[in-house]
PDB file of N, CA and C in Angstrom:
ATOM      1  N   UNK A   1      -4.662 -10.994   6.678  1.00  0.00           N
ATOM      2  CA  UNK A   1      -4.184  -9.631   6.630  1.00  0.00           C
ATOM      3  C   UNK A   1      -5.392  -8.737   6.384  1.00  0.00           C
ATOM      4  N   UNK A   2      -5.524  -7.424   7.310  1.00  0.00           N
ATOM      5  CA  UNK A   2      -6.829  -6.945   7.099  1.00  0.00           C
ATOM      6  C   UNK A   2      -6.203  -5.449   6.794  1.00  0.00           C
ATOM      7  N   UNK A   3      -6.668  -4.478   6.075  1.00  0.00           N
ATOM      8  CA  UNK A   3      -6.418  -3.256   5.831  1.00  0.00           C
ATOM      9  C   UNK A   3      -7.001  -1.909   6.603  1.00  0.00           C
ATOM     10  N   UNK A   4      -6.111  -1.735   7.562  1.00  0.00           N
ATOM     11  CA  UNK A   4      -6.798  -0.895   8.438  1.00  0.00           C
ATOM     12  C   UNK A   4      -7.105   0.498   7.923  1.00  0.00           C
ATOM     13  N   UNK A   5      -6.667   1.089   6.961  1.00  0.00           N
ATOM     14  CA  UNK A   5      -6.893   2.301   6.408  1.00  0.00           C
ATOM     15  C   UNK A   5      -5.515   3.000   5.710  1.00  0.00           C
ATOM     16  N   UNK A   6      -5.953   4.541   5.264  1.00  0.00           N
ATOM     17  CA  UNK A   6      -4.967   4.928   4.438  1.00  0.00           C
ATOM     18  C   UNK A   6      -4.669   6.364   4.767  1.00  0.00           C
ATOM     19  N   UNK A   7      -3.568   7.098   4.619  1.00  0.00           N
ATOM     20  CA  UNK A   7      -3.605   8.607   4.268  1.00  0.00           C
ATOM     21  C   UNK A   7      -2.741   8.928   3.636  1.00  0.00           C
ATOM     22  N   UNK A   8      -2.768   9.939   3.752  1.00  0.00           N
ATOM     23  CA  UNK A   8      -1.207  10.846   3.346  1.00  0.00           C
ATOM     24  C   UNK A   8      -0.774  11.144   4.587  1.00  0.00           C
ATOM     25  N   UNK A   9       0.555  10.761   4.857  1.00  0.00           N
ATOM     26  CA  UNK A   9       1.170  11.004   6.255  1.00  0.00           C
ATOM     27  C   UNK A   9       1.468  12.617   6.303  1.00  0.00           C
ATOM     28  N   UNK A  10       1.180  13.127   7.731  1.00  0.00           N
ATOM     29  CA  UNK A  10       1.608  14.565   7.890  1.00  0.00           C
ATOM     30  C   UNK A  10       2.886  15.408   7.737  1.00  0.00           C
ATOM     31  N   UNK A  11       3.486  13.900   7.923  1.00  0.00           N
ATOM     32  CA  UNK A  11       5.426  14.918   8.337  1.00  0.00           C
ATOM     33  C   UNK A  11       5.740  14.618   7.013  1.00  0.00           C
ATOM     34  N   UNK A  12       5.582  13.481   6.449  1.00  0.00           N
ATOM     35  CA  UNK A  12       6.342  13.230   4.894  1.00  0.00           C
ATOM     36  C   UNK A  12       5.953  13.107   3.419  1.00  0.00           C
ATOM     37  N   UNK A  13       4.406  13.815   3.880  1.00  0.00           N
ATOM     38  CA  UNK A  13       3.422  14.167   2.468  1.00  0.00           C
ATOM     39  C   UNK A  13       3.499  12.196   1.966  1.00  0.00           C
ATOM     40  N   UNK A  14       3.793  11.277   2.449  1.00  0.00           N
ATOM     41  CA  UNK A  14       3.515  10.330   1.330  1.00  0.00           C
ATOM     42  C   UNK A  14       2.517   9.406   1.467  1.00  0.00           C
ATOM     43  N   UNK A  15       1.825   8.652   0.976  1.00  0.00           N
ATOM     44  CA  UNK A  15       0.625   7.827   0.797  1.00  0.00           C
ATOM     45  C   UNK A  15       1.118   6.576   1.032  1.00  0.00           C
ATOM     46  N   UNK A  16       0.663   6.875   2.447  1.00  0.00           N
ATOM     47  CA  UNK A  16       0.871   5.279   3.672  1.00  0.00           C
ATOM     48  C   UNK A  16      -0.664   4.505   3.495  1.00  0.00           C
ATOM     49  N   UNK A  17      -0.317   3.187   3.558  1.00  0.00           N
ATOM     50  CA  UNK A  17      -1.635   2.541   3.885  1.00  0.00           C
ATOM     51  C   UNK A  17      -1.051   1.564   5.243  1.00  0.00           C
ATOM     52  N   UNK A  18      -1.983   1.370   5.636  1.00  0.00           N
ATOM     53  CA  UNK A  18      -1.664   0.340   6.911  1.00  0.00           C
ATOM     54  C   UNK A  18      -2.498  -1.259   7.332  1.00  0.00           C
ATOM     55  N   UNK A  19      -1.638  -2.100   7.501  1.00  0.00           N
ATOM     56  CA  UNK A  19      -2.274  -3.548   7.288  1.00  0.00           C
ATOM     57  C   UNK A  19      -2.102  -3.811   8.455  1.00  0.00           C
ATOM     58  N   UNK A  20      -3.168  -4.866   9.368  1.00  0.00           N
ATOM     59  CA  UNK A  20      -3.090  -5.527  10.514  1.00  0.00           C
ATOM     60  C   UNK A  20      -2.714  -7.323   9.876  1.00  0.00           C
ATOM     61  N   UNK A  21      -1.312  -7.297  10.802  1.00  0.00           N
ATOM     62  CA  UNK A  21      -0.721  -8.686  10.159  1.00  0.00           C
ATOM     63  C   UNK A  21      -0.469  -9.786  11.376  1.00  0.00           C
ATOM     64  N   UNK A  22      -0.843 -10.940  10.855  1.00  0.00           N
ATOM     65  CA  UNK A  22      -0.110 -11.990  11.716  1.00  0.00           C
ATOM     66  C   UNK A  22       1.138 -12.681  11.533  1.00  0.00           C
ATOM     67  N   UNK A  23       2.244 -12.322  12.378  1.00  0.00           N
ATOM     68  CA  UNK A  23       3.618 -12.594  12.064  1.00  0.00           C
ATOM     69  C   UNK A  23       3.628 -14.482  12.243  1.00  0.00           C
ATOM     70  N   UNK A  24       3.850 -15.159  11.018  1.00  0.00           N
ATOM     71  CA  UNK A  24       4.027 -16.507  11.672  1.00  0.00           C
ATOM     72  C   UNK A  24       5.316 -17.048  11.328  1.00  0.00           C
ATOM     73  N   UNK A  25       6.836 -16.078  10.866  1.00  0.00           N
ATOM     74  CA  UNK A  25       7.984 -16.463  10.701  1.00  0.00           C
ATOM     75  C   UNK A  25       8.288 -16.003   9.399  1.00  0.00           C
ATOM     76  N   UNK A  26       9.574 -16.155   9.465  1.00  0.00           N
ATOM     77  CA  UNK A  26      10.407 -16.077   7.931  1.00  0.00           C
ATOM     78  C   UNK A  26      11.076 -14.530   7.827  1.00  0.00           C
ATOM     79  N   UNK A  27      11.343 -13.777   7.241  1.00  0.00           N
ATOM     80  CA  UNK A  27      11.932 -12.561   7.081  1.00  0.00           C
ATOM     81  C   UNK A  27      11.071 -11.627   6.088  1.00  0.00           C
ATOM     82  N   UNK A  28      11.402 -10.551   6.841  1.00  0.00           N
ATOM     83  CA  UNK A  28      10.124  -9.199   5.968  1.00  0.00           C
ATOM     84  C   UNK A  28      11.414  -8.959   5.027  1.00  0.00           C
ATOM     85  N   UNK A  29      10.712  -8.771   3.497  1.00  0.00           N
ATOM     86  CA  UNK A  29      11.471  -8.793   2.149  1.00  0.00           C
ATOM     87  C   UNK A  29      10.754  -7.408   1.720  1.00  0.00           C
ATOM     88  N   UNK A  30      10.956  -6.954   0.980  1.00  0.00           N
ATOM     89  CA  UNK A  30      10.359  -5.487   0.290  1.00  0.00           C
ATOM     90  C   UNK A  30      10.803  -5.945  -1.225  1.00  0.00           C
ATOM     91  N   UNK A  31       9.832  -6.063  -1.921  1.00  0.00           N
ATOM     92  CA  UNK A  31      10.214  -6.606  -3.424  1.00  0.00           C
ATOM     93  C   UNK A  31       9.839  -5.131  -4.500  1.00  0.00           C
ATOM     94  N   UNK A  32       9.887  -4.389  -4.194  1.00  0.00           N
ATOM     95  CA  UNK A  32       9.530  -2.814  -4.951  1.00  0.00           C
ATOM     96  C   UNK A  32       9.970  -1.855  -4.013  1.00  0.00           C
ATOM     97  N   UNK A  33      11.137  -1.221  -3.845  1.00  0.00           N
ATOM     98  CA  UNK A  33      11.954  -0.149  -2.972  1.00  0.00           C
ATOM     99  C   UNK A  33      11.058   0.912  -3.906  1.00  0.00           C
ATOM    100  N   UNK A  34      10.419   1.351  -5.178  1.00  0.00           N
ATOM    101  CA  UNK A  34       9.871   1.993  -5.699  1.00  0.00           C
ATOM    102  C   UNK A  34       8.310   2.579  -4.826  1.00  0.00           C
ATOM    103  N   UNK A  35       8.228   1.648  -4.189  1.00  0.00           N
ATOM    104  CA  UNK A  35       6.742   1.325  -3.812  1.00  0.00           C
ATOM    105  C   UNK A  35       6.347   1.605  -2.001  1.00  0.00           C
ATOM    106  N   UNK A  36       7.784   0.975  -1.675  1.00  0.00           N
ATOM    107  CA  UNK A  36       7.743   0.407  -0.446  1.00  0.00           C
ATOM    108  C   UNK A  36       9.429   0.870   0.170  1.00  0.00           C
ATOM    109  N   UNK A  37       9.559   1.680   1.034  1.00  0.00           N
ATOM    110  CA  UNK A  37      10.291   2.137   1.556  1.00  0.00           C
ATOM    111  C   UNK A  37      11.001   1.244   2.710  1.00  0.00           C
ATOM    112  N   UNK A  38      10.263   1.087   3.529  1.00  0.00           N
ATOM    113  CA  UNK A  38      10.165  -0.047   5.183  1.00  0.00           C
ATOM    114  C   UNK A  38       9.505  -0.563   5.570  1.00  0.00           C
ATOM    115  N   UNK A  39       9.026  -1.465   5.873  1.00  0.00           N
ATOM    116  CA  UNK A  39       8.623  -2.696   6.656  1.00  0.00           C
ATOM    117  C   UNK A  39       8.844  -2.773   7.898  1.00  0.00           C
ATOM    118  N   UNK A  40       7.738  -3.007   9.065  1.00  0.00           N
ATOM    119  CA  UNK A  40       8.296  -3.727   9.928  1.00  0.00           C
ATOM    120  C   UNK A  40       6.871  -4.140  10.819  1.00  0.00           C
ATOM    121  N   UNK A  41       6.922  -5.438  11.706  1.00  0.00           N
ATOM    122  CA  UNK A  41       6.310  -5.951  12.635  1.00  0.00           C
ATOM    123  C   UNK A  41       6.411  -5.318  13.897  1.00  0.00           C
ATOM    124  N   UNK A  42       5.492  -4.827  14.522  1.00  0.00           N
ATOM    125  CA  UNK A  42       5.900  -4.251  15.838  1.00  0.00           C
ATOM    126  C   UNK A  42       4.807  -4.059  16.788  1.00  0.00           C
ATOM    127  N   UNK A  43       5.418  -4.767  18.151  1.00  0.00           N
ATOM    128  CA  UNK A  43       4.230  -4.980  19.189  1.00  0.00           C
ATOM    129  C   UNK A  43       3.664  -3.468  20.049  1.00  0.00           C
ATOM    130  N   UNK A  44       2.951  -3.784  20.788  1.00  0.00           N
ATOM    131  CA  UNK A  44       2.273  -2.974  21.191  1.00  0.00           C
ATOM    132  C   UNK A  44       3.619  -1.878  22.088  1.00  0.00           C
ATOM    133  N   UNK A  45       4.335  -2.404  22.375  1.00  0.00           N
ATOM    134  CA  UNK A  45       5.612  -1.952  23.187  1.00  0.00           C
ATOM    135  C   UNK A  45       5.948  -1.256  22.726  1.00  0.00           C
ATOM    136  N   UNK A  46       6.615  -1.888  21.540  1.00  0.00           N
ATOM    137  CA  UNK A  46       7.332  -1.402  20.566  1.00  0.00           C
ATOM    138  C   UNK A  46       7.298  -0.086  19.680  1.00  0.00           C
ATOM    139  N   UNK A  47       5.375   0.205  19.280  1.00  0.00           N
ATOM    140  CA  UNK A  47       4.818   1.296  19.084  1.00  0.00           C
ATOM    141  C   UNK A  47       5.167   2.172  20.110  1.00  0.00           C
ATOM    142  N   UNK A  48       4.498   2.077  21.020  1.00  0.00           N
ATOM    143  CA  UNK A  48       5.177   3.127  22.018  1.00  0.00           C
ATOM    144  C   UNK A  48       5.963   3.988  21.799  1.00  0.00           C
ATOM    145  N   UNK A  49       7.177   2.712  22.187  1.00  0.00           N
ATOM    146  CA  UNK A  49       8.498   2.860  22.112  1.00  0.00           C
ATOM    147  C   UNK A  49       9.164   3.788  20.773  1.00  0.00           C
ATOM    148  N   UNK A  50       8.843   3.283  19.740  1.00  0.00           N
ATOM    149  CA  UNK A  50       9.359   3.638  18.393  1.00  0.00           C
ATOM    150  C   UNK A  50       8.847   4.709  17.357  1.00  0.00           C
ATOM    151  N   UNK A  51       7.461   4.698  17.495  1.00  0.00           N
ATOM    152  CA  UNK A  51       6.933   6.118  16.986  1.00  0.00           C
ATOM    153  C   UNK A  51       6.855   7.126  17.359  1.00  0.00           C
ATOM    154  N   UNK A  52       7.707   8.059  16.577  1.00  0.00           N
ATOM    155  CA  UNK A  52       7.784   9.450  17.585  1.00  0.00           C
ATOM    156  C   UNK A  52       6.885  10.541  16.998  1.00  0.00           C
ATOM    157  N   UNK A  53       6.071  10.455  15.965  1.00  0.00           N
ATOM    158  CA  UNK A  53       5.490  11.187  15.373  1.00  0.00           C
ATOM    159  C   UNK A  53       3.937  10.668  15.797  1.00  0.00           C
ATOM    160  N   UNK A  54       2.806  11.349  15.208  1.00  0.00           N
ATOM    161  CA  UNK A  54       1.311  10.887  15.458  1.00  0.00           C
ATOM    162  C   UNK A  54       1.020   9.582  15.301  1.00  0.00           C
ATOM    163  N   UNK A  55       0.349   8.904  15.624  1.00  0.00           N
ATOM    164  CA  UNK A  55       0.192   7.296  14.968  1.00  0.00           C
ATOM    165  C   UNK A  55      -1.230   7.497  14.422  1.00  0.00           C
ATOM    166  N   UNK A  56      -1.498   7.375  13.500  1.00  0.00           N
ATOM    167  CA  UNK A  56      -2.827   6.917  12.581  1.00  0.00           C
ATOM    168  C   UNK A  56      -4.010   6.240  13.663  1.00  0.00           C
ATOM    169  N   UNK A  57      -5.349   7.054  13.726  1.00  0.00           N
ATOM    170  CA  UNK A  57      -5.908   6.923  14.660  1.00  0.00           C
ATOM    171  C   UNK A  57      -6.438   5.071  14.698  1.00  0.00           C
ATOM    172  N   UNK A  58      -6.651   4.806  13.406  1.00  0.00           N
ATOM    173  CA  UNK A  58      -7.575   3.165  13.459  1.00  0.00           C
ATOM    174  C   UNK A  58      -6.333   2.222  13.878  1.00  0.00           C
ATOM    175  N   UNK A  59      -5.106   2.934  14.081  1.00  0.00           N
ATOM    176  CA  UNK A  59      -4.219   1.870  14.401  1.00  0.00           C
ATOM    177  C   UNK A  59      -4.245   2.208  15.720  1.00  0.00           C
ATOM    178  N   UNK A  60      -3.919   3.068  16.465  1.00  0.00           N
ATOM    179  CA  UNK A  60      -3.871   3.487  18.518  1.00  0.00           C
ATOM    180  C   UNK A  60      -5.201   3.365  18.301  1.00  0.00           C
ATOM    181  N   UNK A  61      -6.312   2.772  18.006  1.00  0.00           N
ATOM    182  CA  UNK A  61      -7.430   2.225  18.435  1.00  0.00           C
ATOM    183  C   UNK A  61      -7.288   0.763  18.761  1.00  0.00           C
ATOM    184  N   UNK A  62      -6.248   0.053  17.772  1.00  0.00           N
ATOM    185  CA  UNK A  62      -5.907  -1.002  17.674  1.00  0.00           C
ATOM    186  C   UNK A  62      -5.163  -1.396  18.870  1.00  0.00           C
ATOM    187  N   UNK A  63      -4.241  -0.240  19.308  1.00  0.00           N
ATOM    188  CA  UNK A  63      -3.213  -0.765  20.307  1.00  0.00           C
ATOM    189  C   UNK A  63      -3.292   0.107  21.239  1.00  0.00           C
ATOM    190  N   UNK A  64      -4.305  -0.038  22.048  1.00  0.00           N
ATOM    191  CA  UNK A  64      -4.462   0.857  23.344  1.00  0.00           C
ATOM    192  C   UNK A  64      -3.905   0.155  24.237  1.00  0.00           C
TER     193      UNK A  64
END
């Protein structure tokens, strides 16, 4: 797991960090709802597809 960087997101003022992960099975758990809002694995498609707001530049560097 490598840590691609951090901000404060634009639309929701909150302090996102972002990890590059290798999915090798089992189910995404969130053990601090205090901490951690959502989770999720998502392919290059999927980004696309699913983010409708800016994407964090070191990550669309990641998934051009």
């Amino acid at each position: 797991m490598d840590k691609i960087g951090e901000r404060i997101h634009p639309d929701t003022n909150m302090n996102i960090t972002y990890f590059l992960c290798k999915y090798v099975g089992g189910n995404i758990k969130i053990l601090n709802y205090n901490e951690v809002l959502e989770t999720d694995f998502k392919g290059q498609e999927e980004i696309k597809r699913d983010i409708k707001t800016d994407i964090f530049p070191p990550v669309k560097k990641i998934y051009r």
